[in-house]
Protein backbone atom coordinates (compact mmCIF):
# COMPACT_ATOMS: atom_id res chain seq x y z
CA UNK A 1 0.00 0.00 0.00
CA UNK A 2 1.37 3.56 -0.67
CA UNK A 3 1.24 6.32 1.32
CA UNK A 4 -1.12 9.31 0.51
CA UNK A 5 2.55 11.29 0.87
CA UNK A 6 4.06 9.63 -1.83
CA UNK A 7 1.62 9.63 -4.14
CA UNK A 8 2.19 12.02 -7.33
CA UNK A 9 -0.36 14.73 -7.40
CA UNK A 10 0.96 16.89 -10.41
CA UNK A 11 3.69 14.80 -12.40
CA UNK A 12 5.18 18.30 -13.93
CA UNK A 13 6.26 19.66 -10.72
CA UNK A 14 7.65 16.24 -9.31
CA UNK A 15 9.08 14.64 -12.83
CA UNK A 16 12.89 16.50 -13.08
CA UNK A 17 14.16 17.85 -16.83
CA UNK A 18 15.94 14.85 -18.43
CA UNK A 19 16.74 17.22 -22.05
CA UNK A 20 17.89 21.17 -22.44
CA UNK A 21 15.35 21.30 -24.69
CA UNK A 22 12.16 22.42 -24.05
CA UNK A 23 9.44 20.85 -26.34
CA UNK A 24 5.83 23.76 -27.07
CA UNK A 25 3.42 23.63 -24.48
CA UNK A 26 6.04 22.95 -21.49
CA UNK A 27 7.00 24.40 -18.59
CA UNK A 28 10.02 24.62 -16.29
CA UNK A 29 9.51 21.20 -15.46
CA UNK A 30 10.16 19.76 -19.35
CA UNK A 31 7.01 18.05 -18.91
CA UNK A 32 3.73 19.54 -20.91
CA UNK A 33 0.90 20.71 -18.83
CA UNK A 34 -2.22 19.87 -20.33
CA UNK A 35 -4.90 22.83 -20.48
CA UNK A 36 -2.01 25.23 -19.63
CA UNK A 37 -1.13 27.78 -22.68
CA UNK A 38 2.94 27.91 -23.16
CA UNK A 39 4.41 31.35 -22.39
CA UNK A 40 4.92 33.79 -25.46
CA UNK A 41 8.19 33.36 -27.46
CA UNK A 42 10.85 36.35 -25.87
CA UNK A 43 11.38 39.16 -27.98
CA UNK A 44 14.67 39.33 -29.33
CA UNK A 45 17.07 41.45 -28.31
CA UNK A 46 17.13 43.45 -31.51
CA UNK A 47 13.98 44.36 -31.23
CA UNK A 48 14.05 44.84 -27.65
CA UNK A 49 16.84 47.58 -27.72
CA UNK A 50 15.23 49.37 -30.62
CA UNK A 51 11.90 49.49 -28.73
CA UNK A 52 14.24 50.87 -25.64
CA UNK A 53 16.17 53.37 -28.22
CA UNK A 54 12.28 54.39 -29.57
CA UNK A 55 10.65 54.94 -26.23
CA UNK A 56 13.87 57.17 -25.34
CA UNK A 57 13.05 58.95 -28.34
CA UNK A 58 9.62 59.48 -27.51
CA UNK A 59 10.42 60.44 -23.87
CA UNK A 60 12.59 63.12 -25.83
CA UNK A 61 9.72 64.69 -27.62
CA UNK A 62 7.90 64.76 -25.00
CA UNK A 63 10.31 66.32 -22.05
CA UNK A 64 10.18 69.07 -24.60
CA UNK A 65 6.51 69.48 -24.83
CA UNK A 66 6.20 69.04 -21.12
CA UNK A 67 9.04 72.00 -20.65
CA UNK A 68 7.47 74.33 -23.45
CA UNK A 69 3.80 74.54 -21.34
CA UNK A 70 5.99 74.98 -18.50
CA UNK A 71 7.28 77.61 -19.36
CA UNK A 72 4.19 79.52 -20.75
CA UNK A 73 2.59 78.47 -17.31
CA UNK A 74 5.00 80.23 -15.44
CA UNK A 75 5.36 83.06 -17.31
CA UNK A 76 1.42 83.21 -17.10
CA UNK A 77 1.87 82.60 -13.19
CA UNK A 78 -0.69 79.90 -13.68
CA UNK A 79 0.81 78.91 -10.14
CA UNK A 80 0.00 82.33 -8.46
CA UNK A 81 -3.92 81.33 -8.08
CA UNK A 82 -2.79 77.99 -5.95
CA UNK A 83 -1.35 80.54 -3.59
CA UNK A 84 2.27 78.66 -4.33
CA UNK A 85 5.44 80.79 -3.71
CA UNK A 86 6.46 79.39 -7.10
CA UNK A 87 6.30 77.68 -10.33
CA UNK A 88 8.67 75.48 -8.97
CA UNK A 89 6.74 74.76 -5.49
CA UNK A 90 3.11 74.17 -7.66
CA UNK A 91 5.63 71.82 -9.78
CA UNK A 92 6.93 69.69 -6.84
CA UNK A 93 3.04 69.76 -5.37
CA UNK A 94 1.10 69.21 -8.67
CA UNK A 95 3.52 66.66 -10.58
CA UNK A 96 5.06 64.85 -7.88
CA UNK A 97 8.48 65.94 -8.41
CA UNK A 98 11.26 66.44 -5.56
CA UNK A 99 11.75 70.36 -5.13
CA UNK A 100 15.35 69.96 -6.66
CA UNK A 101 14.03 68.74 -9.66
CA UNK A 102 11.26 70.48 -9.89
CA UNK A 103 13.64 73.85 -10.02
CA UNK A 104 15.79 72.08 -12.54
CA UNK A 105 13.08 71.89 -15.13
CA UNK A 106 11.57 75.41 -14.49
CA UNK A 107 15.44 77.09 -15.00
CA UNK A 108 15.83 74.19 -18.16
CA UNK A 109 11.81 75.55 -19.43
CA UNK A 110 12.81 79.37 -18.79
CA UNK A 111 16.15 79.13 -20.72
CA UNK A 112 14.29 77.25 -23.50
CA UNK A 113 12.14 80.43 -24.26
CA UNK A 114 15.20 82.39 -25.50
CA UNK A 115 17.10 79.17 -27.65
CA UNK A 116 14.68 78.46 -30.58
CA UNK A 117 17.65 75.96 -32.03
CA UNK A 118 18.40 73.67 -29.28
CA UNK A 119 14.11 73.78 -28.63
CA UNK A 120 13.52 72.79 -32.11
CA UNK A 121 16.62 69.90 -31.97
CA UNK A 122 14.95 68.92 -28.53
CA UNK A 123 11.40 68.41 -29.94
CA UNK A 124 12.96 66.35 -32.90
CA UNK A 125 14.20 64.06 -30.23
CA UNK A 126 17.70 64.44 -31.89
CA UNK A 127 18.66 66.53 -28.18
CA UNK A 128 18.22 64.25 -24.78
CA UNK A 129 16.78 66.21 -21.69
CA UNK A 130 20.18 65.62 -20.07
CA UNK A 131 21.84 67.30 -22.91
CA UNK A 132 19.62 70.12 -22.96
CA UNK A 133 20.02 70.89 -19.05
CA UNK A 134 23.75 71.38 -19.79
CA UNK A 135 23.60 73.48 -23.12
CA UNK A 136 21.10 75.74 -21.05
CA UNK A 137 23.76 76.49 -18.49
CA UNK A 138 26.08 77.66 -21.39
CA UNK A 139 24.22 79.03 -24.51
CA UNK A 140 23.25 81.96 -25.29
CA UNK A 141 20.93 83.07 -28.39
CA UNK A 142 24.32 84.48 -30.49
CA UNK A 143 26.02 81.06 -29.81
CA UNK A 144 23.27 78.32 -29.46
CA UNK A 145 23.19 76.91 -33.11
CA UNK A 146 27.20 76.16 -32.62
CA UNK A 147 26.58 74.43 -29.54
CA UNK A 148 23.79 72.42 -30.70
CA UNK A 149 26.25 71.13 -33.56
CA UNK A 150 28.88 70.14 -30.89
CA UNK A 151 26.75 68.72 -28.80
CA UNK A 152 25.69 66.04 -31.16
CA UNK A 153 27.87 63.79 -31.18
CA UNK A 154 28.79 63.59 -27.99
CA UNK A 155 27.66 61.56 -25.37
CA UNK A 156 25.78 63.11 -22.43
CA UNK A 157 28.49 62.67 -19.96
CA UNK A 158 30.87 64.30 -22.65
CA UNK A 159 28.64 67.10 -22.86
CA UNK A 160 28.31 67.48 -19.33
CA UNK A 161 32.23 68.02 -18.57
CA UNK A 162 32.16 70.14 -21.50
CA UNK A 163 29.61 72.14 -20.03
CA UNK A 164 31.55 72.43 -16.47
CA UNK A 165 34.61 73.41 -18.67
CA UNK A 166 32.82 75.89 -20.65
CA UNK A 167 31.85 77.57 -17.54
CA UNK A 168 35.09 78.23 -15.67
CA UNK A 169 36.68 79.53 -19.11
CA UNK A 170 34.34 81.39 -19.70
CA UNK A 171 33.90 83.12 -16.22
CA UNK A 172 37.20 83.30 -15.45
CA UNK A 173 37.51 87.18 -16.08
CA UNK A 174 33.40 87.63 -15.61
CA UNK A 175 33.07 90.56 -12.29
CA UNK A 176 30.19 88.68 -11.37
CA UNK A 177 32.18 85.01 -11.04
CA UNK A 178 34.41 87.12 -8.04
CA UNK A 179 31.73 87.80 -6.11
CA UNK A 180 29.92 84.94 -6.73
CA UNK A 181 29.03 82.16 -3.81
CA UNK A 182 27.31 79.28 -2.78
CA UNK A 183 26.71 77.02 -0.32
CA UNK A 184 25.74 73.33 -1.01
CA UNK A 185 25.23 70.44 2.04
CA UNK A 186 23.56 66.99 2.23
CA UNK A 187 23.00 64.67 4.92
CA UNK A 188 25.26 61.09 4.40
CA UNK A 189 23.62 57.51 4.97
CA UNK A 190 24.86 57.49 8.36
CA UNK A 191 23.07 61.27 9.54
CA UNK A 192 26.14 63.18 8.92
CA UNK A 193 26.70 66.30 7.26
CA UNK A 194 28.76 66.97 4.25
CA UNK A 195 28.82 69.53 1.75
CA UNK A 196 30.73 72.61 -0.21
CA UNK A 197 31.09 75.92 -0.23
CA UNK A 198 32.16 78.74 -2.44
CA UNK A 199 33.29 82.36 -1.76
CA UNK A 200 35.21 85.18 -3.21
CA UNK A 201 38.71 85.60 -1.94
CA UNK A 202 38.20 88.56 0.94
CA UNK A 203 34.85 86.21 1.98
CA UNK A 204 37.05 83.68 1.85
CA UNK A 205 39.63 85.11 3.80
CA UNK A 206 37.21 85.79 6.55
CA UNK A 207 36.08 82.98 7.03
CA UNK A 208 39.58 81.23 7.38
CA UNK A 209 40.72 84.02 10.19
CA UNK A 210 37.27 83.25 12.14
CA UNK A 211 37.91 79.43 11.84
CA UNK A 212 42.05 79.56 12.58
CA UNK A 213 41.02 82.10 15.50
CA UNK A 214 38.27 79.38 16.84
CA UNK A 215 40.50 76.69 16.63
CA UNK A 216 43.34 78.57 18.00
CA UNK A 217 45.81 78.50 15.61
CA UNK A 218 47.53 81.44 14.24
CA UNK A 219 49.46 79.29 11.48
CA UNK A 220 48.16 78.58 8.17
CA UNK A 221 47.39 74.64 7.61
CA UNK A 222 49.04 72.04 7.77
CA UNK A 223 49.63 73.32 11.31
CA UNK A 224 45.85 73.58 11.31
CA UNK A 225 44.24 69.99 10.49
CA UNK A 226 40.74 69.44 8.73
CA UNK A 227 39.71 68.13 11.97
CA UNK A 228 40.51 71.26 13.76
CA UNK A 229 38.77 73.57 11.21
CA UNK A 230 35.79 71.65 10.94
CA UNK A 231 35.16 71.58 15.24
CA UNK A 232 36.24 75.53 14.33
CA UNK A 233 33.49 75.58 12.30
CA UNK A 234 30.98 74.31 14.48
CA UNK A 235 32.43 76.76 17.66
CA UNK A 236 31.54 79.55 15.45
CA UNK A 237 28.12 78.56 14.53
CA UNK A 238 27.49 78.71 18.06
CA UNK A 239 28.49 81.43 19.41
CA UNK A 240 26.42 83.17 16.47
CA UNK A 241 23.53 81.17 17.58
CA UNK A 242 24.44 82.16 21.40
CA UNK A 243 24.36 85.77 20.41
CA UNK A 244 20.68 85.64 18.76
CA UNK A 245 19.06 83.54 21.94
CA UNK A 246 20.67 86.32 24.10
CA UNK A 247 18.68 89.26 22.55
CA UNK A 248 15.64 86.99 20.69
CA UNK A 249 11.92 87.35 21.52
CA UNK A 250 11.63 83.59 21.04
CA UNK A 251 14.98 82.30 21.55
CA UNK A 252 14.07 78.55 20.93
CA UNK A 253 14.24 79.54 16.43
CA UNK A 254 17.66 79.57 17.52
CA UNK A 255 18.13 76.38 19.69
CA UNK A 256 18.46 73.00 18.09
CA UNK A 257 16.25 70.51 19.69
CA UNK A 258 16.87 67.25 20.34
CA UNK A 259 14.15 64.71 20.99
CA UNK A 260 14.79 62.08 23.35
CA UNK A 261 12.78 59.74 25.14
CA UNK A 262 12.46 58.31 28.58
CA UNK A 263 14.45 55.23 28.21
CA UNK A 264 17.23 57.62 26.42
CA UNK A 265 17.62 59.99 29.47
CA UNK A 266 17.44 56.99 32.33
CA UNK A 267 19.58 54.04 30.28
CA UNK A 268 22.84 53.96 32.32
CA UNK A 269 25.87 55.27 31.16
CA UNK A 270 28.28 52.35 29.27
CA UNK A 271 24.93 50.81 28.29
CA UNK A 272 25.56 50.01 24.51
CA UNK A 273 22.35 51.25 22.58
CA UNK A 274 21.41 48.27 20.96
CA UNK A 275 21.08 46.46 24.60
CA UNK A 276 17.47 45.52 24.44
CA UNK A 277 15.40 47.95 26.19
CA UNK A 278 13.14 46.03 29.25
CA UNK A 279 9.83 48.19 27.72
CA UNK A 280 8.28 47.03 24.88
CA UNK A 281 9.79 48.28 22.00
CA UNK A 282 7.63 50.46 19.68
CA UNK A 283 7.09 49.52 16.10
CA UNK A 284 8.27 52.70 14.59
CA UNK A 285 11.32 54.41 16.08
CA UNK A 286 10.02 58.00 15.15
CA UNK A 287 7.03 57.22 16.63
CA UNK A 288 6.79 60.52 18.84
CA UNK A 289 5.17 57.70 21.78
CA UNK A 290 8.39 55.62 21.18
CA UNK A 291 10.41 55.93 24.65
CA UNK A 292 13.74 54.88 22.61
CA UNK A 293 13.78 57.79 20.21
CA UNK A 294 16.50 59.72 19.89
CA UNK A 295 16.95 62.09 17.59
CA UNK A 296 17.56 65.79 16.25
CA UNK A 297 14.14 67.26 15.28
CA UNK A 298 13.37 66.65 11.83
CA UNK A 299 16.75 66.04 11.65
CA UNK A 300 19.22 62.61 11.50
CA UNK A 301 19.58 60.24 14.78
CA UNK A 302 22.07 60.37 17.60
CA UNK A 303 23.46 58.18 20.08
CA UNK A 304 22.38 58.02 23.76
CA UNK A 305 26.03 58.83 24.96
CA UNK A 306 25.23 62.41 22.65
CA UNK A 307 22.59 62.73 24.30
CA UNK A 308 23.18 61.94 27.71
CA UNK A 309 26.44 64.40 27.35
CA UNK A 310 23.68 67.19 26.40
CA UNK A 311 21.78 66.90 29.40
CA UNK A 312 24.98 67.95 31.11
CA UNK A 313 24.36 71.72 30.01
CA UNK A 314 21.41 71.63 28.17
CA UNK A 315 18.11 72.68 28.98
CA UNK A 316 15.52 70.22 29.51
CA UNK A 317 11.78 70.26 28.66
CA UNK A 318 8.99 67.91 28.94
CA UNK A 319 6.62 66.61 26.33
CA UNK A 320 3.69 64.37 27.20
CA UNK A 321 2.36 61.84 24.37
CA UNK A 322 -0.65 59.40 24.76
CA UNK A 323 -0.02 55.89 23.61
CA UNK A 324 -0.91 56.88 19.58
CA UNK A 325 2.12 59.62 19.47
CA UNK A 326 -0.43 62.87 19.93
CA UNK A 327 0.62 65.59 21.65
CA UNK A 328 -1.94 66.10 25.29
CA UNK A 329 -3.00 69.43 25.48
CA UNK A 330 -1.51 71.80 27.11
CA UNK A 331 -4.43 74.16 28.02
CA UNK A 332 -3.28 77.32 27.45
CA UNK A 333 -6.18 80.16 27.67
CA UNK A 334 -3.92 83.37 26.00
CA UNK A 335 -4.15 84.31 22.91
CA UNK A 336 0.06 84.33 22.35
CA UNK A 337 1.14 80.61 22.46
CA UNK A 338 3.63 80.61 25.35
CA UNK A 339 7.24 78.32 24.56
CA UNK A 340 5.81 75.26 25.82
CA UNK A 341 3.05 75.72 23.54
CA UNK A 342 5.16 76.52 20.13
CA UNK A 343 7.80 73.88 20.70
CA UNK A 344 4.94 71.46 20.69
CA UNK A 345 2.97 73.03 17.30
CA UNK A 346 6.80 72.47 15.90
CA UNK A 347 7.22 68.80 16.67
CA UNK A 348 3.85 67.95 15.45
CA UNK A 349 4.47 69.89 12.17
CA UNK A 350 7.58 69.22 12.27
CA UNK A 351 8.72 73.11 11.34
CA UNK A 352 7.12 73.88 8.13
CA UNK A 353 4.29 75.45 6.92
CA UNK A 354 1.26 72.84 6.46
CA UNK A 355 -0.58 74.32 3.24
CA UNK A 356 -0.42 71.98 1.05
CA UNK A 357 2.64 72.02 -1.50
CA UNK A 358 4.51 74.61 1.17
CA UNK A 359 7.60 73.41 2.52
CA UNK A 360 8.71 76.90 4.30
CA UNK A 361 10.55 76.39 7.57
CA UNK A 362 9.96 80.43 8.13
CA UNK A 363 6.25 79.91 10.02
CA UNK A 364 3.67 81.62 12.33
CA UNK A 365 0.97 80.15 14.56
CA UNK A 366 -2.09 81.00 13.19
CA UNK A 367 -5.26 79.93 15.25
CA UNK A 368 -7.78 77.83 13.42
CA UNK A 369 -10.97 79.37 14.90
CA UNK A 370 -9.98 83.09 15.34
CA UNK A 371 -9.62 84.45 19.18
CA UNK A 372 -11.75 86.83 18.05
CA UNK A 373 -14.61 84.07 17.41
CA UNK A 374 -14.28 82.63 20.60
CA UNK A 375 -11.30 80.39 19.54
CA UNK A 376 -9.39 79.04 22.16
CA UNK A 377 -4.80 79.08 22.45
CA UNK A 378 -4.67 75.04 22.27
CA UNK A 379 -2.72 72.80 20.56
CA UNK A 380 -5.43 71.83 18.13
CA UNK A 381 -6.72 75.21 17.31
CA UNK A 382 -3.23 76.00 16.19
CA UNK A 383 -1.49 75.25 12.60
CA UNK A 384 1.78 76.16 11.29
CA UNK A 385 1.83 78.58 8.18
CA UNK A 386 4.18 80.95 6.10
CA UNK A 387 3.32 84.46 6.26
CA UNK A 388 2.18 84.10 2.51
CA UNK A 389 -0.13 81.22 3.73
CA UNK A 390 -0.91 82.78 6.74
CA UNK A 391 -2.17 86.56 4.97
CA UNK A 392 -4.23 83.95 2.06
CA UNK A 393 -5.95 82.49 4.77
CA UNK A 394 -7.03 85.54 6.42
CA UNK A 395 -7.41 87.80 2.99
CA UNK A 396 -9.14 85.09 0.65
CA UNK A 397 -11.14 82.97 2.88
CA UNK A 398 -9.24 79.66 2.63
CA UNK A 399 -10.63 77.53 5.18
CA UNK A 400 -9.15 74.90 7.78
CA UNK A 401 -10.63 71.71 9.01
CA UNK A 402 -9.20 70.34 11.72
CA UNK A 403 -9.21 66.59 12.28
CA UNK A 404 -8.91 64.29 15.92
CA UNK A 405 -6.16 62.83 14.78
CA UNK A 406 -4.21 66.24 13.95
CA UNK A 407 -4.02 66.27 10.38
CA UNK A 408 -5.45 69.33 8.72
CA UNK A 409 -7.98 69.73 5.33
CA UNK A 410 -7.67 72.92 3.66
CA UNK A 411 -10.50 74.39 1.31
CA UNK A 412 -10.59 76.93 -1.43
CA UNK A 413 -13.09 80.13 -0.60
CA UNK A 414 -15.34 78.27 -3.24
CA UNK A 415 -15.22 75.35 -0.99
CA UNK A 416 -13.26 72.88 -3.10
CA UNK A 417 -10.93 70.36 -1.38
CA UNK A 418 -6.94 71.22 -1.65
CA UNK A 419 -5.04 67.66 -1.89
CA UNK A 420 -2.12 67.54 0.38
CA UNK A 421 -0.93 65.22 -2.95
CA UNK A 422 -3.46 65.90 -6.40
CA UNK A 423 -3.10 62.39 -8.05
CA UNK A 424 -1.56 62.18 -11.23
CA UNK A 425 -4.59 62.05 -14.14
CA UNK A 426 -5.02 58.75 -16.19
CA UNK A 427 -2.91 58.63 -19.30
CA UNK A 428 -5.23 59.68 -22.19
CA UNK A 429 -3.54 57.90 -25.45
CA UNK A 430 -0.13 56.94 -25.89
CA UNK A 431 3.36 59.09 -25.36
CA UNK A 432 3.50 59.45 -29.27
CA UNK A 433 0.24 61.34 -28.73
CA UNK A 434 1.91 63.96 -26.40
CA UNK A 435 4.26 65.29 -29.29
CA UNK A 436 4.54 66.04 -32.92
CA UNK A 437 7.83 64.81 -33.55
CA UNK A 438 8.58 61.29 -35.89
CA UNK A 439 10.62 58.76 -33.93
CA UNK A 440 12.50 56.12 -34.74
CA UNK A 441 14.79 53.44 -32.97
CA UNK A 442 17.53 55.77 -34.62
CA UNK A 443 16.47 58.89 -33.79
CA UNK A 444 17.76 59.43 -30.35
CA UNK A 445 21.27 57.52 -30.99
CA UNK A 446 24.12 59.87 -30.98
CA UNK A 447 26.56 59.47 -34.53
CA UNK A 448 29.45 58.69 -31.32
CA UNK A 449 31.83 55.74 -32.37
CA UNK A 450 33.66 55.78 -29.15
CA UNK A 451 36.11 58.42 -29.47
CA UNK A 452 37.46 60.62 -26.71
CA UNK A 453 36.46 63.88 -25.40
CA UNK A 454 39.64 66.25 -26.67
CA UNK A 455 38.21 68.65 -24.08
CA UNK A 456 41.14 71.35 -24.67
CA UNK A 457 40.31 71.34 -28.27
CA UNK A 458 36.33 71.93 -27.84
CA UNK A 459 36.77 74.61 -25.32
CA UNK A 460 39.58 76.34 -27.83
CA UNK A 461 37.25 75.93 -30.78
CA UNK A 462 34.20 77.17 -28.85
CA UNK A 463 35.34 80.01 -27.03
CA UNK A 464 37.30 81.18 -30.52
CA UNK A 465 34.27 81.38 -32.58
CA UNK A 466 32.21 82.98 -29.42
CA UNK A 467 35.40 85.69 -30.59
CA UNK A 468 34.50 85.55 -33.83
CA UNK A 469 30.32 86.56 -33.47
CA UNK A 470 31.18 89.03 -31.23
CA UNK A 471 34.31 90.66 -33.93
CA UNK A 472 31.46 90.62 -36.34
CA UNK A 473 28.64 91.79 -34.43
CA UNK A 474 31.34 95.26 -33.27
CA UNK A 475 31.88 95.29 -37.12
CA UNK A 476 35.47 94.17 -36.44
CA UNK A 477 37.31 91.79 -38.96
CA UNK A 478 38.10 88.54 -37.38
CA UNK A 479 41.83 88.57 -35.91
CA UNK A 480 44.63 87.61 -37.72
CA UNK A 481 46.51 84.77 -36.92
CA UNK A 482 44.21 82.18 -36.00
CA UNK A 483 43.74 78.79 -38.30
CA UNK A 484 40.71 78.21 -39.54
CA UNK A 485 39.12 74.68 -38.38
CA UNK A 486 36.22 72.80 -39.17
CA UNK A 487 37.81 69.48 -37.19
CA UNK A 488 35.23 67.65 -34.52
CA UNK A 489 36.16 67.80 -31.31
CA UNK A 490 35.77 64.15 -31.05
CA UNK A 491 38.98 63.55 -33.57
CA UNK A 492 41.81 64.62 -31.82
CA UNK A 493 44.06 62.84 -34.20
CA UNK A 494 42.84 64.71 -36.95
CA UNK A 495 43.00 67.97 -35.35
CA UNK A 496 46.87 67.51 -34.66
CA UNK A 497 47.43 66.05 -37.77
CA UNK A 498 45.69 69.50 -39.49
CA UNK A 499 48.04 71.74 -37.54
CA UNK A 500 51.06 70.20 -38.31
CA UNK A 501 49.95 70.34 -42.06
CA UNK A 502 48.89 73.52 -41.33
CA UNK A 503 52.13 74.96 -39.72
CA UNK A 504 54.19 73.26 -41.77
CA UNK A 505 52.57 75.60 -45.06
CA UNK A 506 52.59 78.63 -43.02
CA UNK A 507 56.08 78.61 -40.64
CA UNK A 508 55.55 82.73 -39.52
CA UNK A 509 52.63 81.62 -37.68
CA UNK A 510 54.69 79.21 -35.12
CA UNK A 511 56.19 82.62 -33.98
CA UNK A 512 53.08 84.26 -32.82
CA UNK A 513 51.69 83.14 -29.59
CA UNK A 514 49.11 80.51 -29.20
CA UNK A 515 45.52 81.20 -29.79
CA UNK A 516 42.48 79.21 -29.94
CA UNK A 517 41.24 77.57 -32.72
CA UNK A 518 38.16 78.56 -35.11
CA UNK A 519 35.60 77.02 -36.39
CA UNK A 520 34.41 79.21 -39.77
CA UNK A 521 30.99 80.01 -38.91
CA UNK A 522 28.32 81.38 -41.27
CA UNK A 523 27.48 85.06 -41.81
């Protein structure tokens, strides 16, 4: 007799493959399953990257048609009547786009209106959006049909160090490049902060005497180590901060706040914090209810020894959840929230303005029901807004529903519903519907055979014929002594092989000094 667990209920999933081949109608198993269609045949790879090559074509077309409404909508301030602060802000609200990018494409869409040659190359899907981004940073309407041409063949990391290149030549004598500046930072995997920074040299000077004179060192490095600049750094930063709580209103816009909880403050010291905790662990660590958390507010996490160290000299402050993370009230019955009061409207909007699509960390407290009306100075009659938010709402007759679990719906003076996050709309037709362009597989393929950047020579040939416009537009003959050149950049070979053919006809010329290249260009 056989046992009911040895019996064979489905021989394809129990028979092994015996052949590599599999016969129509089989599966995995080599075996064919009766009433069971076989799989579709895979598209070959031909056709596969050609379909790849045509959608990137199409996605081409219709970045282009996507930027060129852009940029009539903000010109139009179509964005205005959502009470946004700008195109960019309706962008990252209305299209689901991350407020970096969302800025990229309204510079990219505003640049567009003034290049009619790298628009029309873009539409024809012979330009990539990546390309485009970089010739916007560098063209100009005198200069733009050139650039296009370059930019052609090369591929769109090529164009992008061209682009960089292009930049520093041609700002290296600019007035506005000395006193330009910037300031770039981003928080690392592990919560730290990196970034960059530029300034002009007497800036930049400054800053090095403040930093050598925190750190204590008279010296110029190497006497003074990264290390000891970058703690330099931070001693400054807070003794500025220091100064503004000393003479500040509201001195907690200048404190940063870390939240910790119970189990943080009481774990004893040499504890390591991944020792399980004897209270039930929460499920989400920035649950505000979590008695583990520990962490800067809306900020990165840091360890319980940082923290413990901070309660040393810092000033403490309680903040009582329930067991679902909400805030208890505080029951304040004046019409100016007190400290207690603002620090927790902060933590439960964590800083920024909640109209929807605002992400301004400059806010007010702006009661819900109006004192005025009876309203009362309680946590959940108070919301977080910008002072362009917070003068729309009193001036236009937005209106605020508050909800028990502290979330907040805003409406229109009409009475229609703002989404915190308006859904994308269905897709009506396909993406060749969006644009006018024809696309092919080939279309989008740059003529590139996998020849090296000659960066020096692009830069010379560019930045000569740049000479050459602007000769001809002062009614100036183009100067002497230059060779003409219609080499690609991409050839470097042939370029050196045209000079020395060049030089070799015309031997006066190796006297003079050395001057870029040009390109003839047309009149």
């Amino acid at each position: 007799m056989i046992s009911p667990r040895l019996e064979m209920s489905d021989i394809g999933s129990n028979i092994k493959l015996m052949f590599d081949i599999k016969a129509p109608g089989q599966t995995s198993g080599g075996v064919a399953q009766p009433g069971r269609e076989p799989p579709p045949p895979p598209v070959p790879l031909e056709r596969l990257e050609a379909q790849i090559c045509e959608v990137a074509g199409h996605l081409a077309a219709a970045t282009c048609r996507f930027l060129v409404l852009l940029a009539e909508f903000d010109e139009r301030r179509g964005w205005a009547s959502w009470e946004m602060n700008s195109c960019a802000a309706w962008l990252s609200w209305k299209c689901q786009m991350s407020s970096g990018t969302a800025r990229e494409h309204v510079r990219v869409a505003r640049a567009l209106r003034d290049l009619p040659v790298i628009r029309r190359e873009f539409a024809a899907a012979r330009l990539s959006y990546v390309k485009v981004r970089a010739l916007t940073r560098i063209a100009t309407p005198v200069t733009e049909e050139q650039l296009a041409v370059m930019a052609g063949p090369m591929t769109g990391n090529q164009l992008e160090r061209f682009a960089r290149a292009h930049r520093q030549c041609s700002r290296a004598d600019d007035a506005a490049a000395r006193v330009r500046r910037r300031l770039t930072w981003r928080f690392e995997e592990d919560g730290s902060l990196a970034g960059s920074f530029r300034l002009p040299p007497l800036p930049g000077a400054v800053l090095l005497k403040a930093l050598r004179a925190a750190a204590e060192v008279d010296q110029p490095p190497p006497v003074a180590t990264s290390s000891d600049l970058a703690d330099a750094l931070v001693m400054v930063a807070e003794a500025f901060l220091a100064g503004k709580v000393a003479g500040a209103d509201d001195a907690e816009v200048y404190q940063v706040v870390i939240h910790a909880g119970t189990d943080v403050i009481t774990t004893p010291a040499g504890v390591s914090a991944e020792t399980p905790s004897p209270s039930p662990p929460a499920t989400d660590l920035a649950d505000p209810a979590d008695p583990a958390r520990c962490h800067v507010e809306d900020g990165a996490a840091i360890s319980v020894t940082t923290a413990q160290m901070l309660t040393c000299t810092a000033a403490l402050s309680w903040m009582l959840h329930d067991d679902g993370g909400k805030i208890l009230n505080l029951g304040r019955r004046r019409r100016r929230p007190d400290k207690a009061l603002r620090k927790a409207a902060r933590e439960r909007d964590r800083d920024r303005c909640r109209f929807p699509g605002c992400e301004s960390r400059k806010v007010d407290l702006h009661h819900i029901q109006y004192w005025s009306n009876g309203g009362r100075t309680c946590l959940e009659n108070l919301i977080s807004l910008c002072r362009r938010h917070h003068t729309a709402i009193h001036d236009r007759g937005y209106l605020i529903a508050a909800s028990p679990d502290g979330s907040f719906t805003f409406f229109q003076p009409g009475g229609t519903r703002l989404p915190l996050s308006p859904p994308l709309p269905a897709p009506d037709g396909t993406i060749a519907d969006a644009h006018e362009a024809e696309i092919t597989p080939e279309t989008i393929i740059p003529p590139w055979f996998g020849e090296r950047l000659d960066l020096d020579y692009a830069i010379y040939t560019c930045l000569a014929n740049e000479r050459v416009y602007q000769d001809r537009a002062a009614g100036r003959e183009p100067r002497a002594g230059i060779p003409p050149c219609d080499c690609h950049p991409g050839e470097p070979a042939d370029a050196i092989a045209y000079f020395r053919e060049y030089y070799a006809k015309h031997p006066e010329e190796r006297r003079r000094p050395a001057a870029p290249a040009q390109i003839p260009v047309p009149v």
